[in-house]
Protein backbone atom coordinates (compact mmCIF):
# COMPACT_ATOMS: atom_id res chain seq x y z
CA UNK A 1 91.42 87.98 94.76
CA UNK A 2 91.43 90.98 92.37
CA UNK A 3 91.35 93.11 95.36
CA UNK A 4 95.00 91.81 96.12
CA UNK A 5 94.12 89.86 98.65
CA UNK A 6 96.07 86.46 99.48
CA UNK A 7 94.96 83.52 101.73
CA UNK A 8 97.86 81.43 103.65
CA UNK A 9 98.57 77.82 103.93
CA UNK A 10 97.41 76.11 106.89
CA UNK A 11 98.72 73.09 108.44
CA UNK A 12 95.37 71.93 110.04
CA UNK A 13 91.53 72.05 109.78
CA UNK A 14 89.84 75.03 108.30
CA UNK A 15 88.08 76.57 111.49
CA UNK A 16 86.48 80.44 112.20
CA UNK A 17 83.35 80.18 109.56
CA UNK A 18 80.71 79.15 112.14
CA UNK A 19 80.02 80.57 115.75
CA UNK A 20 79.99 83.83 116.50
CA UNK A 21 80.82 85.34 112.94
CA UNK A 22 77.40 83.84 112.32
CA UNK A 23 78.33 82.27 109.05
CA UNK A 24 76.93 78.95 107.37
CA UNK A 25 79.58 76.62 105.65
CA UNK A 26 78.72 73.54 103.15
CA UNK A 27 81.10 71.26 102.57
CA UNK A 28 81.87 69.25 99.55
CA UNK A 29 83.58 66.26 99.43
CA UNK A 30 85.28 64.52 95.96
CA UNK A 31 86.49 61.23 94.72
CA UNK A 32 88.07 60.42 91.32
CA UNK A 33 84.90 59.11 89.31
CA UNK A 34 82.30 60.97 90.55
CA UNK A 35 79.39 62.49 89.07
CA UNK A 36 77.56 65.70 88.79
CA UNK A 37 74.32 67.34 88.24
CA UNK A 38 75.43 69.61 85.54
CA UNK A 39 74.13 73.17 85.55
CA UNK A 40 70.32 74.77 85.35
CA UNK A 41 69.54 76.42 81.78
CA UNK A 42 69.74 79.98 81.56
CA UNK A 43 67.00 82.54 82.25
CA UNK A 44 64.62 83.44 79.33
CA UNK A 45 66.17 87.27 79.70
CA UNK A 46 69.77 87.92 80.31
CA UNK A 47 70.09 89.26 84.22
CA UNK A 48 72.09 92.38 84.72
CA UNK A 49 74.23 93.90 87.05
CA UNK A 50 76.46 92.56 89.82
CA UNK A 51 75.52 88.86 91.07
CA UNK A 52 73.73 89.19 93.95
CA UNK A 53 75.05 87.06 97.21
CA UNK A 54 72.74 84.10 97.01
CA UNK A 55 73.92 84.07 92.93
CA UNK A 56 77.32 84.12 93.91
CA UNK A 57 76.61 80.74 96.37
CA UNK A 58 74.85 78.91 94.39
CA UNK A 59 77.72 79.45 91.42
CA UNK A 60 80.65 78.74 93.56
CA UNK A 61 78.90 75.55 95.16
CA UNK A 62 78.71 74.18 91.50
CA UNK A 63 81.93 75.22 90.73
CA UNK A 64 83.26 73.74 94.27
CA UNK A 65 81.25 69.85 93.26
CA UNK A 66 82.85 69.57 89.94
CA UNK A 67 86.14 70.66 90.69
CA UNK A 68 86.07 68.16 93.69
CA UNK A 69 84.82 65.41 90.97
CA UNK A 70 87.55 65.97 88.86
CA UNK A 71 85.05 67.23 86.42
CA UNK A 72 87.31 69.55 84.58
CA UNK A 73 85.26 70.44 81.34
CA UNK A 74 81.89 71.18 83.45
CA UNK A 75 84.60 72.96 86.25
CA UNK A 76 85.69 75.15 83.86
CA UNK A 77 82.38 76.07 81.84
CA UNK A 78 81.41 77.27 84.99
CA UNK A 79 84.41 80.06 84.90
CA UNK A 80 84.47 83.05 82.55
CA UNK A 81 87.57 81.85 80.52
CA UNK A 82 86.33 78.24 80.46
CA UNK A 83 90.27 77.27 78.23
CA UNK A 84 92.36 77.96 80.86
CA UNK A 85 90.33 76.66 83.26
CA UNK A 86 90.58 73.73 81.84
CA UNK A 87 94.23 73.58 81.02
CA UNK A 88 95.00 74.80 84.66
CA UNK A 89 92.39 71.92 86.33
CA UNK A 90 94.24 69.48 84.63
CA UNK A 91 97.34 70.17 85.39
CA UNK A 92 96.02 70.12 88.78
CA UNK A 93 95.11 66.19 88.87
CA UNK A 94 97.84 64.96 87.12
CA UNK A 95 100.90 66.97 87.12
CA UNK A 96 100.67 67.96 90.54
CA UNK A 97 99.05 64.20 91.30
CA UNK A 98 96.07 65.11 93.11
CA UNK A 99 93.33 62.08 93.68
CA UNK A 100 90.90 63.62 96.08
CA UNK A 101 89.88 66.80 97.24
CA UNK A 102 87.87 67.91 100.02
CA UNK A 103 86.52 71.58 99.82
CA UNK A 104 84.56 73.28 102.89
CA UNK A 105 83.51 77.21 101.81
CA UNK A 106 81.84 80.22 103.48
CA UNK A 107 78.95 81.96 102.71
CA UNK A 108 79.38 84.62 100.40
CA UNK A 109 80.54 88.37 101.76
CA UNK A 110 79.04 90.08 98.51
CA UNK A 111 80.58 88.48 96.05
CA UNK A 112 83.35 86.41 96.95
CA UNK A 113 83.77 83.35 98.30
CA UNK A 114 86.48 82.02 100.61
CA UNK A 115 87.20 78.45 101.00
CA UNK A 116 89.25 75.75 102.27
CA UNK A 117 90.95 72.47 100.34
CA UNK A 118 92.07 69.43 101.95
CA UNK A 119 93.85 67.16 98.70
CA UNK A 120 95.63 63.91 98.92
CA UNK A 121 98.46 64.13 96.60
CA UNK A 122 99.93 60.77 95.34
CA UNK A 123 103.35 60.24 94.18
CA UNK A 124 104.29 56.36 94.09
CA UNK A 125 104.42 54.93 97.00
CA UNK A 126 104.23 58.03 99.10
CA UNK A 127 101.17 60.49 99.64
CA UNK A 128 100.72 62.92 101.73
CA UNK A 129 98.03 66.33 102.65
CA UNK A 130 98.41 69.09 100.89
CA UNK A 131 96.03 71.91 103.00
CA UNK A 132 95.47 75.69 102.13
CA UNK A 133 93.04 78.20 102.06
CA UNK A 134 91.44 80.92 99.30
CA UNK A 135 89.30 82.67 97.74
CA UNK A 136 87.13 83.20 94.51
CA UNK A 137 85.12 86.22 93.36
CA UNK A 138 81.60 85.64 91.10
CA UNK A 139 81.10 87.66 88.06
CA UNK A 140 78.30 88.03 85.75
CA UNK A 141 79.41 86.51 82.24
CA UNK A 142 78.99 88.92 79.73
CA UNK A 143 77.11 86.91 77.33
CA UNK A 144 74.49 84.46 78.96
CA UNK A 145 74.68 86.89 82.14
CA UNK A 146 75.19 83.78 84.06
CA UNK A 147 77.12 83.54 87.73
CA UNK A 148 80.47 81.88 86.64
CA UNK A 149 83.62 82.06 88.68
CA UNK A 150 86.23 85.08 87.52
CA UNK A 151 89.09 83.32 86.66
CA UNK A 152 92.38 83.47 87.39
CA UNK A 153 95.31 80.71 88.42
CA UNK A 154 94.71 81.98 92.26
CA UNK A 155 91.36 80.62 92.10
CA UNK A 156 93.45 76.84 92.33
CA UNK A 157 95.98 78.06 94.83
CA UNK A 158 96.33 81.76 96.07
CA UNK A 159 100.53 81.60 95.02
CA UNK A 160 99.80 80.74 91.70
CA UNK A 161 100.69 83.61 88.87
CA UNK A 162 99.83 83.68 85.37
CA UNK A 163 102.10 81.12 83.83
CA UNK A 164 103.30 79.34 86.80
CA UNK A 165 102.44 75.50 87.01
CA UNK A 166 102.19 72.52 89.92
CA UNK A 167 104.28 70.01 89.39
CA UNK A 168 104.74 67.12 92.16
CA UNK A 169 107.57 64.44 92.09
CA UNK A 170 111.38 64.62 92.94
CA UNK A 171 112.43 67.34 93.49
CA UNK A 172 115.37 69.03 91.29
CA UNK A 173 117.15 70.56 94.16
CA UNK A 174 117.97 68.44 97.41
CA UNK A 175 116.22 70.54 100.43
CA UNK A 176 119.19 72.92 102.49
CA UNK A 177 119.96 73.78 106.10
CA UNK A 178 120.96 77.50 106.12
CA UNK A 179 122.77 78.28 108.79
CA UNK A 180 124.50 81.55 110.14
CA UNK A 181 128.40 82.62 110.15
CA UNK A 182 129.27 80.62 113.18
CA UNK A 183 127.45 77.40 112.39
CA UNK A 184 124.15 77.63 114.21
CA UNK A 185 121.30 76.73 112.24
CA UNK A 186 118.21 79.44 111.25
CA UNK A 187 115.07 77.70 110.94
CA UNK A 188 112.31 79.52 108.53
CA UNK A 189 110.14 78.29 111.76
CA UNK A 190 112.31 80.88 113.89
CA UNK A 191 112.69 83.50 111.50
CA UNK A 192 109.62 83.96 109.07
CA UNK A 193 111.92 86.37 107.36
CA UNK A 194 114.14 84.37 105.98
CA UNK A 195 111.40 82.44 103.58
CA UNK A 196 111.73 83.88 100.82
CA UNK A 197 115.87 83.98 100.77
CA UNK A 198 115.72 80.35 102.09
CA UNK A 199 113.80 79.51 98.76
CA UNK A 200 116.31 81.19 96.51
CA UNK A 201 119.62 79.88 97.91
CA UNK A 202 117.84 76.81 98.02
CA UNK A 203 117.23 77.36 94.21
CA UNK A 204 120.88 78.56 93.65
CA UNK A 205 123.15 76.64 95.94
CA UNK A 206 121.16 73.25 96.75
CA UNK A 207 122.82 71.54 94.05
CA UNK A 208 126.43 72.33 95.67
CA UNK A 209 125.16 71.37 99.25
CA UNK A 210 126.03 67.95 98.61
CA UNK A 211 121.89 66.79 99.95
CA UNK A 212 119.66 64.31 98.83
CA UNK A 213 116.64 65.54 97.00
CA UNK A 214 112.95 64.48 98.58
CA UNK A 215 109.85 64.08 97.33
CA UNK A 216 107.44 67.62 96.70
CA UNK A 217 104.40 69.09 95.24
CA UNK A 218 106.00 72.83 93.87
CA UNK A 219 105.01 75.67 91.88
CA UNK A 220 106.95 75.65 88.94
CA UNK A 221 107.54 79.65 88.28
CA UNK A 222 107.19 80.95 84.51
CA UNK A 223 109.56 83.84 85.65
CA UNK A 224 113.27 83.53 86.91
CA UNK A 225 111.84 83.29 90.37
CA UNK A 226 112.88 80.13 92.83
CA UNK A 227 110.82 77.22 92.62
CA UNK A 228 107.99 77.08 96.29
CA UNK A 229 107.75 73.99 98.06
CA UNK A 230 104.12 73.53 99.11
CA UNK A 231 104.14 70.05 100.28
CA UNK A 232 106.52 67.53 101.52
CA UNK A 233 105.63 64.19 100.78
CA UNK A 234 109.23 62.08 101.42
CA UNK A 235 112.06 64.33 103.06
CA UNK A 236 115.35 64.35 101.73
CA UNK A 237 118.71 64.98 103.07
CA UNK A 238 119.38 68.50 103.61
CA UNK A 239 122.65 69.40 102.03
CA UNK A 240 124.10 72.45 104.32
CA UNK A 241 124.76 76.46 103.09
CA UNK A 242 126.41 78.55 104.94
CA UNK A 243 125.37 82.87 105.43
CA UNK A 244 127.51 85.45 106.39
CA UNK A 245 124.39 86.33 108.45
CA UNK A 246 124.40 86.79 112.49
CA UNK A 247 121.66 84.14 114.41
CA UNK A 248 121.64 87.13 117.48
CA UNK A 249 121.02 89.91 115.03
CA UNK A 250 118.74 88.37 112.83
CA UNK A 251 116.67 87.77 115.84
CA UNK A 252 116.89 91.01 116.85
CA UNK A 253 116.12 92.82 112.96
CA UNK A 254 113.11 90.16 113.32
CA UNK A 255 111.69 91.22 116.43
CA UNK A 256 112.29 95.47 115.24
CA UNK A 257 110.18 94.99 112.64
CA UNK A 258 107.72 92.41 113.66
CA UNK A 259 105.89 95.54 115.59
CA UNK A 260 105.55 97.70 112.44
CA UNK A 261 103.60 97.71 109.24
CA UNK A 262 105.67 97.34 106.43
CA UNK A 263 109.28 97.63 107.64
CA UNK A 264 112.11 96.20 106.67
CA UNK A 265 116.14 96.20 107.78
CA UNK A 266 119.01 95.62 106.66
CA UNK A 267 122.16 95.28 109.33
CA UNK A 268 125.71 95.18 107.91
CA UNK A 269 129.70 94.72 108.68
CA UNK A 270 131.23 97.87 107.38
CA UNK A 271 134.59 96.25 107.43
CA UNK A 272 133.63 93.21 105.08
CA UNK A 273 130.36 94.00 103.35
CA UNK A 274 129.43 91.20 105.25
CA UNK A 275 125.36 91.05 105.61
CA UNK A 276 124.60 90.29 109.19
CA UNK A 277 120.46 90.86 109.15
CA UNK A 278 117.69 90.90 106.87
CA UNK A 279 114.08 90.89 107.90
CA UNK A 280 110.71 92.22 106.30
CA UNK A 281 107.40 92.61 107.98
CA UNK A 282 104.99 92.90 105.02
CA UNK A 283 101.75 91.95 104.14
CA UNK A 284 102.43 90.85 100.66
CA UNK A 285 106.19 89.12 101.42
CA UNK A 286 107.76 91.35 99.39
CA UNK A 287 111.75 91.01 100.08
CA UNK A 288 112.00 94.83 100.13
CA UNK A 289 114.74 95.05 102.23
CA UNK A 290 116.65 93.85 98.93
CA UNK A 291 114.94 94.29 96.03
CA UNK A 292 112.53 97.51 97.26
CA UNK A 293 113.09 100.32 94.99
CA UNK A 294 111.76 103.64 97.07
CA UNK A 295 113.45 107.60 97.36
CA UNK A 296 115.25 107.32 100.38
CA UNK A 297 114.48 111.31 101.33
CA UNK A 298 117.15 113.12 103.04
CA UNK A 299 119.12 109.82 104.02
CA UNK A 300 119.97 110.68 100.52
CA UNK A 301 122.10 113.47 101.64
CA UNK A 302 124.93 111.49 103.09
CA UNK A 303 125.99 111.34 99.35
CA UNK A 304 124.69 114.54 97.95
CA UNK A 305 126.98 116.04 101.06
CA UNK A 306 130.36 114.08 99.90
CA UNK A 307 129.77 115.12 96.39
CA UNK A 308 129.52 119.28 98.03
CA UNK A 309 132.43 118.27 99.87
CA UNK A 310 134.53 117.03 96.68
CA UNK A 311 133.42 119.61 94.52
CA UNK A 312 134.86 122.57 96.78
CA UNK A 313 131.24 123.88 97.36
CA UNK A 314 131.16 123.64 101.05
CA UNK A 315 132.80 121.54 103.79
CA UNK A 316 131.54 120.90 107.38
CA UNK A 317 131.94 123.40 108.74
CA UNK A 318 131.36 125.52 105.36
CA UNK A 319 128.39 127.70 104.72
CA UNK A 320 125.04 125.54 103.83
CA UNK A 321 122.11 128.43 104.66
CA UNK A 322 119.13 127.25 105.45
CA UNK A 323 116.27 129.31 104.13
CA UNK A 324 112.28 128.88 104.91
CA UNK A 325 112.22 127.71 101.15
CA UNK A 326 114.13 126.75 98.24
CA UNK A 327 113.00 127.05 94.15
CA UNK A 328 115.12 125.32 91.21
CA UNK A 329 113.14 125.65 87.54
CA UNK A 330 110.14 126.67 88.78
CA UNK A 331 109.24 124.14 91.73
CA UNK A 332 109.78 125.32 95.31
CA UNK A 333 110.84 122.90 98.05
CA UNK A 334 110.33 123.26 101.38
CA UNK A 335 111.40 122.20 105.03
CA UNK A 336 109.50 119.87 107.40
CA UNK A 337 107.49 121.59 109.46
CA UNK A 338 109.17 122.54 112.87
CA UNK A 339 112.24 123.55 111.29
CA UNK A 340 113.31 126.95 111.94
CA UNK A 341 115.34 128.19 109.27
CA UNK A 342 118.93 129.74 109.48
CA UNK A 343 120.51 131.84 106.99
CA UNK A 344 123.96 131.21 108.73
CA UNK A 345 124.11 127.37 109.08
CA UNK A 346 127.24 125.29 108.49
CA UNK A 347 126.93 122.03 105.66
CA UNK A 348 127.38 120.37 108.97
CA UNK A 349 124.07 122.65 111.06
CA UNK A 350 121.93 121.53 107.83
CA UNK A 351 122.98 118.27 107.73
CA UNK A 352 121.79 117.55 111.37
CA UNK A 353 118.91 119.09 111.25
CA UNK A 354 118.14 117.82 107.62
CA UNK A 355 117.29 120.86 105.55
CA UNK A 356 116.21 120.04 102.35
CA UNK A 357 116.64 123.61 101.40
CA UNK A 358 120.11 124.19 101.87
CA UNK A 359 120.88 121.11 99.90
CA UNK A 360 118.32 122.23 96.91
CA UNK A 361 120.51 125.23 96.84
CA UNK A 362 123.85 123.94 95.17
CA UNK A 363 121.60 122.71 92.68
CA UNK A 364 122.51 125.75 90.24
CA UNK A 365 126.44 124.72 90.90
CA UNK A 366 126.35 121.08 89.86
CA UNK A 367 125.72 119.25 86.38
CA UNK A 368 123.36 117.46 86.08
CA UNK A 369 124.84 113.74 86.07
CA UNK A 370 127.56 114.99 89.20
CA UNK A 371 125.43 113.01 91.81
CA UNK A 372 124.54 109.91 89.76
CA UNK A 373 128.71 110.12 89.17
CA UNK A 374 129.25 110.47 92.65
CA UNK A 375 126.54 107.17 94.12
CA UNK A 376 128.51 105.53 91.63
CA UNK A 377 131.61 105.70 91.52
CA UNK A 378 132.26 106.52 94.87
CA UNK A 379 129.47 104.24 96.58
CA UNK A 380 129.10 101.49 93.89
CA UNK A 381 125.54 102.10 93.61
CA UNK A 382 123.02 102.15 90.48
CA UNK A 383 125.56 99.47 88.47
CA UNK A 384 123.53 96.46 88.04
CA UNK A 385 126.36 94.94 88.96
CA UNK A 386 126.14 93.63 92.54
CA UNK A 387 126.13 90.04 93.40
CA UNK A 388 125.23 89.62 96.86
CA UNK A 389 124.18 85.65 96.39
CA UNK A 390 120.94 86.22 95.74
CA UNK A 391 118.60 88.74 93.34
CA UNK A 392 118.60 92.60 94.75
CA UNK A 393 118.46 95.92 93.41
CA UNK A 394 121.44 98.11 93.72
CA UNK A 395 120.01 101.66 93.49
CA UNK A 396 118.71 104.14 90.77
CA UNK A 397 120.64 107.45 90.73
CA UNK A 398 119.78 108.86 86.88
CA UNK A 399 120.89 112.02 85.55
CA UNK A 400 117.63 113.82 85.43
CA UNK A 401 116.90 117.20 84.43
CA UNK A 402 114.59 119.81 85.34
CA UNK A 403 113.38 119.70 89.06
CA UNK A 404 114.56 116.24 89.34
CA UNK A 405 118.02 117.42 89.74
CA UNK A 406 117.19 119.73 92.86
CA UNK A 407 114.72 116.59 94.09
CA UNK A 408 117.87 113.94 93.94
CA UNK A 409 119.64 115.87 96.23
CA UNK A 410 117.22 115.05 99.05
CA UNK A 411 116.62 111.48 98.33
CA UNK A 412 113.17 112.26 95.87
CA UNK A 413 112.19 112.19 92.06
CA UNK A 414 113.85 109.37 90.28
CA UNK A 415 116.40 108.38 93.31
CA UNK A 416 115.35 104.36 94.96
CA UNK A 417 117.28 102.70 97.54
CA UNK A 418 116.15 100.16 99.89
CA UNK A 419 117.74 99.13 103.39
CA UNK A 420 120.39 96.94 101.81
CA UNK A 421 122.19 100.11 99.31
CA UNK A 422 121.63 102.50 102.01
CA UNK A 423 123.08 100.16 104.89
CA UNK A 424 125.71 99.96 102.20
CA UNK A 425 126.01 103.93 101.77
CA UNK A 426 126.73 104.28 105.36
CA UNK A 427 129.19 101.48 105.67
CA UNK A 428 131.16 103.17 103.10
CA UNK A 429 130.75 106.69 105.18
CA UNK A 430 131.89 104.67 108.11
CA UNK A 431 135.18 103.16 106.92
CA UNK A 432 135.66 105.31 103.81
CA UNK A 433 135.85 102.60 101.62
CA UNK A 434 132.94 100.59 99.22
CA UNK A 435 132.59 96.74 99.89
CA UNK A 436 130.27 95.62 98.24
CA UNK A 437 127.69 93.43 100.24
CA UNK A 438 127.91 89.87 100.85
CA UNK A 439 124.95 87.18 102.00
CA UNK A 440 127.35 84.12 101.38
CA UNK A 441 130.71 83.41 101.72
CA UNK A 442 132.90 84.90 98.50
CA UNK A 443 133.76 81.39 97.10
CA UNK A 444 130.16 80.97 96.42
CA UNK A 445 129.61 83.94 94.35
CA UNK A 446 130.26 83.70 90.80
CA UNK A 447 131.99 86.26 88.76
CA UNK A 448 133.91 89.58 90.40
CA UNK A 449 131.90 91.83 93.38
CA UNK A 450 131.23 95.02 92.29
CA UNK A 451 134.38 97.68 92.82
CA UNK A 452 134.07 101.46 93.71
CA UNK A 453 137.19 104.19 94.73
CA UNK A 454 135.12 105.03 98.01
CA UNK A 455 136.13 108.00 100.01
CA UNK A 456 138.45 110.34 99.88
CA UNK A 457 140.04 110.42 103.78
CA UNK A 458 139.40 114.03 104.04
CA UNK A 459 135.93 113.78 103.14
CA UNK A 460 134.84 110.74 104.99
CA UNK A 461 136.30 111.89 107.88
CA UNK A 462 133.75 114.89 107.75
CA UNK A 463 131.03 112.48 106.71
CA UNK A 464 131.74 110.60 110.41
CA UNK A 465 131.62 113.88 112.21
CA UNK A 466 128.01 114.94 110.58
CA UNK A 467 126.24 111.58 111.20
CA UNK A 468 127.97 111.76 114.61
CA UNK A 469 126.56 115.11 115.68
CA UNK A 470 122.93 114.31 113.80
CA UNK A 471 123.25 110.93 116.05
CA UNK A 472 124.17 112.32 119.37
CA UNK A 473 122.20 116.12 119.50
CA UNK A 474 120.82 116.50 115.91
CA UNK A 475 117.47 114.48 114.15
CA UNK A 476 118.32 111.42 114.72
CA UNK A 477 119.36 111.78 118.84
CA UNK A 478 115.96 110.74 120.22
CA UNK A 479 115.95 107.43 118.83
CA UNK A 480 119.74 106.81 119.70
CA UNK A 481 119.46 108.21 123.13
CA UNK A 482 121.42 105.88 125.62
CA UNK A 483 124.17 104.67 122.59
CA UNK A 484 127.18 105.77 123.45
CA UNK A 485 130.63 105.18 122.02
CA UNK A 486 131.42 105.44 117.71
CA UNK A 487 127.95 106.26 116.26
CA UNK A 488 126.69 108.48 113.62
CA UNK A 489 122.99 108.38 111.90
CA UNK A 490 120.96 110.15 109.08
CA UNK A 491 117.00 110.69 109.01
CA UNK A 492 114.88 110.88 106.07
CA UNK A 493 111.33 111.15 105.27
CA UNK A 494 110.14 110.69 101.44
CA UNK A 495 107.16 111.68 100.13
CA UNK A 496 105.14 109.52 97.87
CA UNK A 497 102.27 110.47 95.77
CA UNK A 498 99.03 108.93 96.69
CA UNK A 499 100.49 108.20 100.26
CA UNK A 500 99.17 110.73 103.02
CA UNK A 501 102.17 110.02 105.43
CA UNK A 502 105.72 109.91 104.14
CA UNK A 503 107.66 106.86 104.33
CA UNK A 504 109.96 106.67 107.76
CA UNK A 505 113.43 106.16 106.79
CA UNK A 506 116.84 105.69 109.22
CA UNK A 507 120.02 104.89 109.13
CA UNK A 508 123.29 104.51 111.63
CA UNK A 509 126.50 102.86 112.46
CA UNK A 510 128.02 102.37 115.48
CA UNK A 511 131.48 100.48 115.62
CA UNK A 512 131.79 97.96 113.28
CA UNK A 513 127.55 97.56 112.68
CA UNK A 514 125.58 99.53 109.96
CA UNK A 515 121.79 99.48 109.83
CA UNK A 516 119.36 100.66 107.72
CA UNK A 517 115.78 100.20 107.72
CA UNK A 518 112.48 102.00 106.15
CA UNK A 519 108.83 101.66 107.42
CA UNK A 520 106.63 102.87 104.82
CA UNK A 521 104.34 105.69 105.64
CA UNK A 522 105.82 105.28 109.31
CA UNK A 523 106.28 109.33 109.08
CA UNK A 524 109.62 110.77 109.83
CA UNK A 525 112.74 109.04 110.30
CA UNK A 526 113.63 109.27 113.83
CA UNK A 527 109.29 108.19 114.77
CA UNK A 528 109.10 104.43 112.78
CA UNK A 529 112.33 103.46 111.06
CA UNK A 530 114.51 104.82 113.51
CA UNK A 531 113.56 102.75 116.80
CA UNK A 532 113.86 99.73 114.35
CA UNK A 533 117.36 100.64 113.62
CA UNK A 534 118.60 101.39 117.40
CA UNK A 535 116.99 97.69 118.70
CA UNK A 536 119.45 96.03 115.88
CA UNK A 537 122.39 98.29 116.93
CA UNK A 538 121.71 97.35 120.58
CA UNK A 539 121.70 93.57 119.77
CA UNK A 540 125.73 94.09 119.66
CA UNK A 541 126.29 91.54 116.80
């Protein structure tokens, strides 16, 4: 589990450790009041190095019998941080009401362990079985050189984080049906997305819904994050909150990214703010596609071009050369390879094509806080000030000196977006004015949304044409090709250090539909993110 790794909950029988993987299993099964063997005496001289495999078995399997006796002082000596151990084995039994435990393991792979647990958790009258699988790694403790479990609260339950705690009883908040802007219903069964966001309007809005709470075993979260439901063990009545979000294009941002390795997307209503879509394919269930923080790359330059077109430096159709390579303070950008350069391009040639260097250029004409100025107080980004309905990150645009000031201007340095601020960026090039993003209905949403002047007509209206002409015969053509009618795109690859392929970022509009999406270290725009935002545009919504 230090490695990162996370086990899932599983609704049935632990199966795939015997067969063909060749693996032996033991199983241990616990009742309250049992007894145990305790553990053999140390060796006369203190082993070294790593345990080996048949250390590491014969550690957890101790481990495994006392916790599954409820023997939490011998459970915990057998850990290296035998305190909270004990504190967190506790809290195991009898806040989260657990009264017997059932534990079936694998043989070791080096030296960790994975495992299954199948508890009976009793509240009152009702009980019910809690299932899930994990993992546990064997270290040698650094002072009897003894095989003792490595600690940490993911050894109980792979969710657990430092601090958090199982508690099982009533719940707080009554459970919610979320349904979409027309009334239909959007199961977390239908769209795995959606977990996480279920969770926190649950967490903020269940109390409004006018439901019933049930009865639940939950991780109780030290931070601000929404309380996770792990068992049901009497259902309540689901009190009802309504989305702004689209049942048809959620479907369709699901299936876009379900193909792709770390996506995410983010589809929009330019003319409300309204969010229609919202769906992450991740391996850690990160909700990137509003709280991500990642340079955009050259989608970046939809806003580096309005602030060239409001400072008098260029226009569409104004000069924007596009040299082999650029240098500002002593670090030299360059193109993506391909790109033929062109010391006669238009703002609007460069902008299709995505030169970074002609952008990198007008660095020498600008101050150095004219582009954080411009994201926000022409796009409402990088306030800390948006209130969508639930947590998300609005964008980082600093004032940064040095190279950093040339590097903003093509979505890299210190500049982070995410699908949601840069579906939002191209709304705002779409209708010329900000609205700030919306997952529920206003009347929901405490406090004012977040306000920006937007657009000046002149300059949105050359916005439109770029991201038209890099949509219909510039970089972003190939994965439009076959969308017809009002459409306009931007591409953008960012580079990330320790990453060998860029991140793939894209984003579009056509009528009243915005889309944004990134696929990290998908490559360039048009290859990974861009396919994911041209299946959402198709879906119509």
């Amino acid at each position: 589990m230090r490695n990162g790794a996370k086990a899932a909950l599983v609704g049935g029988v632990f199966l795939g450790m015997v067969g063909a993987a060749g693996f032996g299993v033991y199983e241990l099964v616990g009742d309250v009041g049992g007894g145990g063997d305790g553990v053999e005496a140390a060796a006369a001289e203190k082993p070294a190095g790593p345990p080996t495999r048949a250390e590491a078995a014969k550690a957890a399997k101790a481990f495994f019998a006392a916790w599954s006796r409820r023997d939490t002082a011998e459970a915990a000596q057998l850990t290296d941080n035998a305190v909270a151990a004990r504190t967190a084995l506790t809290d195991y039994f009898e806040a989260a009401h657990v009264s017997h435990v059932r534990v079936t393991a694998e043989e070791p792979v080096g030296r960790t362990v994975g495992y299954a647990v199948e508890a009976t958790v009793s509240v009152g009258e009702h009980r019910g079985t809690w299932k899930y699988e994990g993992e546990l790694e064997v270290v040698r403790g650094e002072t009897t050189g003894r095989p003792l479990v490595d600690w940490a609260p993911e050894v109980l339950h792979p969710d657990l984080q430092a601090g958090d705690t199982l508690q099982a009883g009533e719940a707080e908040v009554p459970p919610i049906r979320l349904v979409d802007r027309a009334g239909q219903e959007l199961k977390r069964s239908e769209h795995p997305s959606l977990g996480p966001l279920l969770d926190k309007l649950r967490d903020r809005y269940g109390k409004q819904a006018s439901g019933e709470p049930g009865v639940e075993l939950w991780i109780d979260p030290e931070s601000s994050a929404p309380r996770q439901t792990l068992l049901t063990l009497a259902e309540g009545k689901p009190g009802t909150v309504r989305t702004t979000l689209s049942a048809a294009a959620q479907r369709a941002a699901e299936q876009a990214v379900a193909g792709r390795a770390e996506a995410s997307v983010v589809a929009l209503r330019p003319s409300t703010g309204e969010i229609l879509a919202v769906a992450d394919h991740r391996a850690d269930g990160f909700d990137a596609s509003f709280l991500g923080q990642l340079a955009p790359g050259s989608t970046m330059k939809i806003v580096s071009a309005s602030l060239l077109i409001d400072k008098g430096l260029t226009a569409a159709e104004g000069a924007a050369p596009c040299p082999p390579s650029a240098t500002w303070q002593s670090q030299t950008f360059n193109n993506l390879p391909g790109l033929a350069p062109n010391e006669h391009a238009t703002l609007a040639d460069s902008f299709a094509r995505s030169c970074n260097t002609a952008f990198v250029k007008f660095a020498d004409e600008l101050k150095v806080d004219d582009l954080t100025r411009q994201a926000q107080e022409v796009f409402g980004l990088a306030r800390d000030d948006w209130r969508i309905g639930v947590p998300s990150f609005d964008g980082r645009v600093p004032a940064s000196g040095g190279p950093d000031t040339a590097a903003a201007l093509i979505g890299q340095g210190q500049v982070q977006l995410n699908p949601l601020t840069l579906a939002s960026v191209t709304a705002t090039a779409r209708t010329g004015a900000f609205r700030q993003p919306v997952l529920v209905p206003r009347e929901l949403i405490d406090g004012e949304l977040a306000q920006a002047r937007g657009l000046a007509p002149g300059t949105a209206a050359q916005l439109r044409a770029m991201m038209h002409r890099t949509a219909t015969s510039g970089s972003a053509a190939g994965a439009l090709a076959g969308l017809g009618g009002d459409i306009g795109a931007k591409t953008g690859s960012a580079e990330v250090d320790g990453q060998a392929t860029a991140n793939s970022w894209f984003t579009a509009y056509r009528g009243d539909l915005a889309v944004a999406a990134v696929a990290e270290q998908g490559g360039r725009g048009g290859e990974s993110a861009g396919p994911i935002v041209a299946a959402v545009l198709r879906s119509g919504a």
